[in-house]
PDB file of N, CA and C in Angstrom:
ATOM      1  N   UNK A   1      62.426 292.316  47.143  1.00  0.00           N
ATOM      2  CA  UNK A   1      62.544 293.319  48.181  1.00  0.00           C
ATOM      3  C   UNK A   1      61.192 293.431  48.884  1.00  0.00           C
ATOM      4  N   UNK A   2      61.216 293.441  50.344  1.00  0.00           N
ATOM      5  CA  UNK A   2      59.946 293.570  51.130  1.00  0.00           C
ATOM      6  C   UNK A   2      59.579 294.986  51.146  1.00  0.00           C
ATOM      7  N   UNK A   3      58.390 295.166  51.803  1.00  0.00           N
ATOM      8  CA  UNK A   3      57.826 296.351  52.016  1.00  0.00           C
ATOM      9  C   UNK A   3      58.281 296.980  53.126  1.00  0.00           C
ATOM     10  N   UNK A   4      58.828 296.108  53.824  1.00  0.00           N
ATOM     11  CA  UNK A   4      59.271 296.522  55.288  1.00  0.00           C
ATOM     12  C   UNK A   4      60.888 297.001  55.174  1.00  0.00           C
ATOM     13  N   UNK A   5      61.534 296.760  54.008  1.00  0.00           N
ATOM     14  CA  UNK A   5      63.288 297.147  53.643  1.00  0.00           C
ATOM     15  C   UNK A   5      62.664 298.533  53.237  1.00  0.00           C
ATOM     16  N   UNK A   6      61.634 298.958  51.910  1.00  0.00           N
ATOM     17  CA  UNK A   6      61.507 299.793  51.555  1.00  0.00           C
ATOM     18  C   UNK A   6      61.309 301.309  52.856  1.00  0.00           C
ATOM     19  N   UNK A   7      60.470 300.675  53.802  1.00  0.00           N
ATOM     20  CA  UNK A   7      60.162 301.357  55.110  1.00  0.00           C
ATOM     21  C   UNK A   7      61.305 301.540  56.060  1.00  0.00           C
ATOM     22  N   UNK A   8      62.176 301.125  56.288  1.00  0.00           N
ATOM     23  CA  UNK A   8      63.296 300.891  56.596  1.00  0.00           C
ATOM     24  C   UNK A   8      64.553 302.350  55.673  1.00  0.00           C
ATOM     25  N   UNK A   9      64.528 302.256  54.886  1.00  0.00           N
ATOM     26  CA  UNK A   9      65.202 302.749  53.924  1.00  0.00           C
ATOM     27  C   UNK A   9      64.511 304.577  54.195  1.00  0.00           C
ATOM     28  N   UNK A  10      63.566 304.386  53.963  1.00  0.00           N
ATOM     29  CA  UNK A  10      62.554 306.108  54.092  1.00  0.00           C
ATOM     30  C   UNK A  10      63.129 306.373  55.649  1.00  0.00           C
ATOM     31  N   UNK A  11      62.804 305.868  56.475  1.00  0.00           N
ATOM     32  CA  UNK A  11      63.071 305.719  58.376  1.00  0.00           C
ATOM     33  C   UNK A  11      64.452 305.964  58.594  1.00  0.00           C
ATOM     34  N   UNK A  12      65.616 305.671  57.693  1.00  0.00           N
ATOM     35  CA  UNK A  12      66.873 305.865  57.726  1.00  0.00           C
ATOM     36  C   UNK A  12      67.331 307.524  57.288  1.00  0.00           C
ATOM     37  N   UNK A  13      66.251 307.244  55.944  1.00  0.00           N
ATOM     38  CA  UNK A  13      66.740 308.976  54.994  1.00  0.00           C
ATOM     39  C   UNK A  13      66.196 309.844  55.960  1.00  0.00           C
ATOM     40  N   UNK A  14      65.038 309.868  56.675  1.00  0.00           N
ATOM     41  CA  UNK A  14      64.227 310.856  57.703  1.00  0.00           C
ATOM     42  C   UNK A  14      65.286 310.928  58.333  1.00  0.00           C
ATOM     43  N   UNK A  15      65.564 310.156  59.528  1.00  0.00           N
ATOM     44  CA  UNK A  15      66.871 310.042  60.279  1.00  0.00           C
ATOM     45  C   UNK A  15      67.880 311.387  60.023  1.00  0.00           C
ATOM     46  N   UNK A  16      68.180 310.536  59.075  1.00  0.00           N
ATOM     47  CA  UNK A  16      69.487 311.944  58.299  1.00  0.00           C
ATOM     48  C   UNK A  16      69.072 313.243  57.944  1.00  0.00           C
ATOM     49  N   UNK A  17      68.158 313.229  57.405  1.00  0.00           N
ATOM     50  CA  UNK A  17      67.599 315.072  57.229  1.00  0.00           C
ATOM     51  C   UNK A  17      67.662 315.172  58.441  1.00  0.00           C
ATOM     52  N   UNK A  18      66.957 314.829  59.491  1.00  0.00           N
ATOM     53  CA  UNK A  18      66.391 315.636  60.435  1.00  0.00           C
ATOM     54  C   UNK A  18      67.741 316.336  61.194  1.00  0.00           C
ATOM     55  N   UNK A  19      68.500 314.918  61.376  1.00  0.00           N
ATOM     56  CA  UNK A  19      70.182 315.015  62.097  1.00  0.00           C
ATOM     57  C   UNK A  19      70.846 316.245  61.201  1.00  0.00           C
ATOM     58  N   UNK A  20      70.578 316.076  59.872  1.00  0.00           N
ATOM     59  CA  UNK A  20      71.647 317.299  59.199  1.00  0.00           C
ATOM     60  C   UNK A  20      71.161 318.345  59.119  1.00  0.00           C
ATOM     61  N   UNK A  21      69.411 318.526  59.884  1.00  0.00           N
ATOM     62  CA  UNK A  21      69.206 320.071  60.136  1.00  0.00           C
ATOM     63  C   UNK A  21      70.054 320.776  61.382  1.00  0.00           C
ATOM     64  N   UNK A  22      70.879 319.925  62.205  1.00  0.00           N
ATOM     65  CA  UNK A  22      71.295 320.304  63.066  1.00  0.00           C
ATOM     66  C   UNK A  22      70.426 321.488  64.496  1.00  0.00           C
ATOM     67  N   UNK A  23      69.250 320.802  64.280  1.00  0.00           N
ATOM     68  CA  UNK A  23      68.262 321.758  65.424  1.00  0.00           C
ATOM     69  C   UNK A  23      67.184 322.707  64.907  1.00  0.00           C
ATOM     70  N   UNK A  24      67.799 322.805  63.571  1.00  0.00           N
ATOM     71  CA  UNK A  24      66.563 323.923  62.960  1.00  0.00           C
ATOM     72  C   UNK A  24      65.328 323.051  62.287  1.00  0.00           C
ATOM     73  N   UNK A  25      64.209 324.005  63.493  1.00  0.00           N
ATOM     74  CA  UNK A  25      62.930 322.628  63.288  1.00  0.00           C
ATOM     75  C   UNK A  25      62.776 322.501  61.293  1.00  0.00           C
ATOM     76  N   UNK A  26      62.099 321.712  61.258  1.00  0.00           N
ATOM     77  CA  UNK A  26      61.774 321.287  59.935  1.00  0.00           C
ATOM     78  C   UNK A  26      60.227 321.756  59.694  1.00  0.00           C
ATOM     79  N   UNK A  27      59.935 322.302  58.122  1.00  0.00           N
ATOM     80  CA  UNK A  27      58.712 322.762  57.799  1.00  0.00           C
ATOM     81  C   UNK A  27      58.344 322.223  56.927  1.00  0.00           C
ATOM     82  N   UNK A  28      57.052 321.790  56.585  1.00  0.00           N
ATOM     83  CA  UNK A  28      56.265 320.746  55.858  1.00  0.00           C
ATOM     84  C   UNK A  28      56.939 319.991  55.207  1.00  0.00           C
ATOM     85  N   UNK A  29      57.349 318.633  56.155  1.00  0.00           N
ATOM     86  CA  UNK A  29      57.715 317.891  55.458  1.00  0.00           C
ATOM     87  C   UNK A  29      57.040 316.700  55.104  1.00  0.00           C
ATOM     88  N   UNK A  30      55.763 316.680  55.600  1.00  0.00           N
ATOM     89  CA  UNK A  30      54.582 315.880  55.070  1.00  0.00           C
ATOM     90  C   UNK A  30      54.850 315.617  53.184  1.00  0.00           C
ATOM     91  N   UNK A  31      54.333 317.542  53.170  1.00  0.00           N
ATOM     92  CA  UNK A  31      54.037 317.556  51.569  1.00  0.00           C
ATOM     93  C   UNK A  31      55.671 317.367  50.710  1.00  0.00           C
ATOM     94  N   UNK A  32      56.623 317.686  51.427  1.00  0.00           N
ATOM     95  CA  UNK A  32      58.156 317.523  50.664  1.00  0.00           C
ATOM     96  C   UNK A  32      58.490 315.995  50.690  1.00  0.00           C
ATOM     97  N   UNK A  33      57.992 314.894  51.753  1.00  0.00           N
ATOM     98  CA  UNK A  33      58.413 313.920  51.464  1.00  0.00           C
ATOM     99  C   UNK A  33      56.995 313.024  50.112  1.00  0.00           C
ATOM    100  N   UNK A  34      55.760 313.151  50.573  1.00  0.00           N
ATOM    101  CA  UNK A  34      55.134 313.165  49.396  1.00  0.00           C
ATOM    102  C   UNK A  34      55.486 313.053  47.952  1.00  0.00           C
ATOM    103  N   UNK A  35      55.966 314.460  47.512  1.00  0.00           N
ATOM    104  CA  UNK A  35      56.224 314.915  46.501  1.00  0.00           C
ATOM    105  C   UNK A  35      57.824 314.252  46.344  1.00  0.00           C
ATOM    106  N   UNK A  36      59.008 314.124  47.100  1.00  0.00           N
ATOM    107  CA  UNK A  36      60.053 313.810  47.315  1.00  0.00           C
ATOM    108  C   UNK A  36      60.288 311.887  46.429  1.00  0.00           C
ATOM    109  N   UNK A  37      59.084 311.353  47.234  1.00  0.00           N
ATOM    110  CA  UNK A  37      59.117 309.696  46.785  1.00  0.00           C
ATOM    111  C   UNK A  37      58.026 309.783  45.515  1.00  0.00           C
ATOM    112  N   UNK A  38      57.150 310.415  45.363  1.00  0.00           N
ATOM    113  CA  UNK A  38      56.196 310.814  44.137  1.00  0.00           C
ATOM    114  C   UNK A  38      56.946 310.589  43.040  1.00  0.00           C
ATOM    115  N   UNK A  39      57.776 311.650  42.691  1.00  0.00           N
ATOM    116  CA  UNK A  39      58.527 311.111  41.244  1.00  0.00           C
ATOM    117  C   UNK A  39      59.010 310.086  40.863  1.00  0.00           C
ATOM    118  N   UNK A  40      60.178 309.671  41.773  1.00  0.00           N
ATOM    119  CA  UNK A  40      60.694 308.463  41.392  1.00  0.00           C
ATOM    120  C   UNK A  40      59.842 306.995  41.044  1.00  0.00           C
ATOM    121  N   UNK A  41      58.535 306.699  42.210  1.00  0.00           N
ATOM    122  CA  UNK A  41      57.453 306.237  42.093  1.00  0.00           C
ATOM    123  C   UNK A  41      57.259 306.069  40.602  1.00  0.00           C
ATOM    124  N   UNK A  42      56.673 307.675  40.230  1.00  0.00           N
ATOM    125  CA  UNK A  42      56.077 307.485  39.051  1.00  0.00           C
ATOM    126  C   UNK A  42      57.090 307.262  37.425  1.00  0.00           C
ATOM    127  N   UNK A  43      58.441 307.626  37.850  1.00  0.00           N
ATOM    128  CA  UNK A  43      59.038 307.433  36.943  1.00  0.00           C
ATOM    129  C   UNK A  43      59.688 306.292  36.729  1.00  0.00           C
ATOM    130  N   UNK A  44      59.675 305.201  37.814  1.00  0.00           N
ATOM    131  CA  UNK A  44      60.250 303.917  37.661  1.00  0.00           C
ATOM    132  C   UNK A  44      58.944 303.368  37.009  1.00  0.00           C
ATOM    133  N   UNK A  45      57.427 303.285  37.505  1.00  0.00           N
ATOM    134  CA  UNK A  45      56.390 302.322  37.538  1.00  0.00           C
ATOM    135  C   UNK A  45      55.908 303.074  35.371  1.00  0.00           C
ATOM    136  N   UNK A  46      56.375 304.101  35.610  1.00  0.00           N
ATOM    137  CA  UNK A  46      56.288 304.427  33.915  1.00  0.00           C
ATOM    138  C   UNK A  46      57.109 303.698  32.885  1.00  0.00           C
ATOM    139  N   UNK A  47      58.621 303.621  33.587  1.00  0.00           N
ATOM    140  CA  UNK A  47      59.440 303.263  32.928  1.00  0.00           C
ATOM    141  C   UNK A  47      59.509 301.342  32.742  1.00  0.00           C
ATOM    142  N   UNK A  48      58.703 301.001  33.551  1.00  0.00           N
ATOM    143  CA  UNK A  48      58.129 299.876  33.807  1.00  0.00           C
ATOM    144  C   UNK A  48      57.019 298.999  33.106  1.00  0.00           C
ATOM    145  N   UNK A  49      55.981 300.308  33.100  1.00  0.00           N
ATOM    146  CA  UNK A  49      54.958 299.733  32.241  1.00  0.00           C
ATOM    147  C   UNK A  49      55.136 300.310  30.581  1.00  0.00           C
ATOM    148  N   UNK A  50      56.526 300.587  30.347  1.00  0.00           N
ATOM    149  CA  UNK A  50      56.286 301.222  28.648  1.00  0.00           C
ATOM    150  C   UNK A  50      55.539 302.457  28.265  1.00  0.00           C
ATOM    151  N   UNK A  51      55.874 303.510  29.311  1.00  0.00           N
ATOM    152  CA  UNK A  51      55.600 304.749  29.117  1.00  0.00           C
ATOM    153  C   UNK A  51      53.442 304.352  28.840  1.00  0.00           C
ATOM    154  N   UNK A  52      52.996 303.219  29.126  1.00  0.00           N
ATOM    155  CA  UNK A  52      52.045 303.353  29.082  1.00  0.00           C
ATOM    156  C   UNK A  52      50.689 303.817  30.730  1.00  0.00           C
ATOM    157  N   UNK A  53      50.433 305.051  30.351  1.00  0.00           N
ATOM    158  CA  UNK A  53      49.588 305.414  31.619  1.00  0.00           C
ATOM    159  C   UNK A  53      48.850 304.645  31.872  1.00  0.00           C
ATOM    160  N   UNK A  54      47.596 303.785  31.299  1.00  0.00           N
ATOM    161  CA  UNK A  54      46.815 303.051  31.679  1.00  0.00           C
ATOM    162  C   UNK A  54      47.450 301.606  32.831  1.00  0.00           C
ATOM    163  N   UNK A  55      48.409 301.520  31.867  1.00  0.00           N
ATOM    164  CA  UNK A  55      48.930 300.152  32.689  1.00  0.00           C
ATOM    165  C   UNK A  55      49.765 300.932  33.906  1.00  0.00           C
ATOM    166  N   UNK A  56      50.154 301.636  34.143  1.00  0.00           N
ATOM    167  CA  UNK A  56      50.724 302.923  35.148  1.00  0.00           C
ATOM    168  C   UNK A  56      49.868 302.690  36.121  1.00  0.00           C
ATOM    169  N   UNK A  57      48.861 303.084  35.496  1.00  0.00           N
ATOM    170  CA  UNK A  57      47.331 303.866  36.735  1.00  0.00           C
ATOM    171  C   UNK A  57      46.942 302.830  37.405  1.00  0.00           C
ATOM    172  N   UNK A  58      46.891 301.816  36.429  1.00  0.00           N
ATOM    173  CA  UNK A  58      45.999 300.546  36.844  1.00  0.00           C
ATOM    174  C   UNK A  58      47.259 299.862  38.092  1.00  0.00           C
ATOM    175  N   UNK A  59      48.332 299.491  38.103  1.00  0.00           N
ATOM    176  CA  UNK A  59      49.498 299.308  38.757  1.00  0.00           C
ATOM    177  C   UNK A  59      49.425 299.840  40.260  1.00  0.00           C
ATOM    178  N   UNK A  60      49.022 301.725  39.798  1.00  0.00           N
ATOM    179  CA  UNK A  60      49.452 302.144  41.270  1.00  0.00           C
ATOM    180  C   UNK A  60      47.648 302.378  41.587  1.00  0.00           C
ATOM    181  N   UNK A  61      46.984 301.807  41.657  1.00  0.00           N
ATOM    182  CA  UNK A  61      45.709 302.032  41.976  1.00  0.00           C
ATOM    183  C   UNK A  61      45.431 303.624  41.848  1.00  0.00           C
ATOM    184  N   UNK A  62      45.913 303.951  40.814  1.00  0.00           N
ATOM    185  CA  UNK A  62      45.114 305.552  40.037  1.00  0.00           C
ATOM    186  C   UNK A  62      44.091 305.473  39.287  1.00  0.00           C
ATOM    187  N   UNK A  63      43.445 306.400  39.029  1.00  0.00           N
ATOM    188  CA  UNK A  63      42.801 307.048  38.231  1.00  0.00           C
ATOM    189  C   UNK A  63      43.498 307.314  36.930  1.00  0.00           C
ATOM    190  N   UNK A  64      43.259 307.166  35.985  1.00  0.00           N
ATOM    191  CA  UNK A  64      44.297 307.688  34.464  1.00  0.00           C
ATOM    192  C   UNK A  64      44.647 308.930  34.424  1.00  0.00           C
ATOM    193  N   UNK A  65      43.640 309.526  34.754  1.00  0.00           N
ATOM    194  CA  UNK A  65      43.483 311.358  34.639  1.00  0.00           C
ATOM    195  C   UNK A  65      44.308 311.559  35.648  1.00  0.00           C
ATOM    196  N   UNK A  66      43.893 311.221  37.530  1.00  0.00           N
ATOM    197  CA  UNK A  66      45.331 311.644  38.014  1.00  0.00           C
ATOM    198  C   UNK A  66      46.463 311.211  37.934  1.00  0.00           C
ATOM    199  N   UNK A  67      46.867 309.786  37.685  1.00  0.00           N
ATOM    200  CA  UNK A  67      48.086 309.763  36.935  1.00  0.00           C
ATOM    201  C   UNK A  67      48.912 310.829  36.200  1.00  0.00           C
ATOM    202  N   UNK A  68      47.626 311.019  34.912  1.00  0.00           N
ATOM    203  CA  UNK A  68      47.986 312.334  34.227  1.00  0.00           C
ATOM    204  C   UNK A  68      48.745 313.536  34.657  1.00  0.00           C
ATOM    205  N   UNK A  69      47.984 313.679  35.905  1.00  0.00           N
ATOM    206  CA  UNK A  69      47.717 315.422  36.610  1.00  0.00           C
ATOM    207  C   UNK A  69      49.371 314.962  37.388  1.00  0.00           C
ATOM    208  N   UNK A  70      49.589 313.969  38.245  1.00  0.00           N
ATOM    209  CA  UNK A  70      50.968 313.518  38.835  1.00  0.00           C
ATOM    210  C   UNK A  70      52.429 313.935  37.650  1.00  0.00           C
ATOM    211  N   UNK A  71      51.848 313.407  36.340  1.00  0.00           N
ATOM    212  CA  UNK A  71      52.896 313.290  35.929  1.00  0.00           C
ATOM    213  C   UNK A  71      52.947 314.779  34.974  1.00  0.00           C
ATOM    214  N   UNK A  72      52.414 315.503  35.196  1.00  0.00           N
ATOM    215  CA  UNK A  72      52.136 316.766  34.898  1.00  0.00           C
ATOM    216  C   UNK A  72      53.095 318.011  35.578  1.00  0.00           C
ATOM    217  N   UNK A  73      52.332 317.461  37.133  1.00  0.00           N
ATOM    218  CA  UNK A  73      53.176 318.283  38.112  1.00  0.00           C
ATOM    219  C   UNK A  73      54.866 318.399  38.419  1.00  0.00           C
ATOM    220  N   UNK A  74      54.970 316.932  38.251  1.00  0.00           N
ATOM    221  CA  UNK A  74      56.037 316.648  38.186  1.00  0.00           C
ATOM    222  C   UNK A  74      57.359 316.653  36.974  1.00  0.00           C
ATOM    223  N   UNK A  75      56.568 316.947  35.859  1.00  0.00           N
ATOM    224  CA  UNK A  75      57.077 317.459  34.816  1.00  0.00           C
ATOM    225  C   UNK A  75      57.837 316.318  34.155  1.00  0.00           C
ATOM    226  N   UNK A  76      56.891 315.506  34.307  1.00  0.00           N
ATOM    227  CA  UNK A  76      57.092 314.232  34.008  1.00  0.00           C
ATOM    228  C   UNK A  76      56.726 313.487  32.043  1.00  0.00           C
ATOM    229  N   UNK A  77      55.828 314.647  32.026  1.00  0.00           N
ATOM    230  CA  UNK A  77      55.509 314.564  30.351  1.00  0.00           C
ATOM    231  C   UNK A  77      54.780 315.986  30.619  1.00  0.00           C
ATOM    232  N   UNK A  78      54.745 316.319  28.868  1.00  0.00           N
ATOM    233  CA  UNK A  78      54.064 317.823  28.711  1.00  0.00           C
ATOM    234  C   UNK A  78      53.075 318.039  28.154  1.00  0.00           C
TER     235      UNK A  78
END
């Protein structure tokens, strides 16, 4: 899969929110789409590297610690 299907795919889902607000402007959706592709991100590339963070961090060009703090927020481990 290219980078450009993946971009494609986000450009489609935008599309549709925006259409199924039916006119009512939209509010921060910077930080909602962020946080929106954030999890899955981190829960495939976890589920990927063997629940191991280092190989995680190192993967998505993180830091270990924010890795950590990501998968924190996200309630991703406790």
């Amino acid at each position: 899969m290219s980078k450009k299907y993946i971009e494609e795919c986000i450009r489609t889902s935008l599309e549709t929110y925006l259409r199924d607000l039916r006119g009512t402007e939209p509010d921060g959706m910077y930080n909602m789409m962020l946080h929106t592709v954030e999890k899955p991100l981190l829960e495939v590339v976890m589920r990927h590297a063997d629940d191991n963070q280092s190989r995680a961090a190192q993967w998505l060009g993180l830091n270990r610690n924010t890795l950590r703090k990501k998968l924190l927020e996200h309630k991703l481990i406790k």
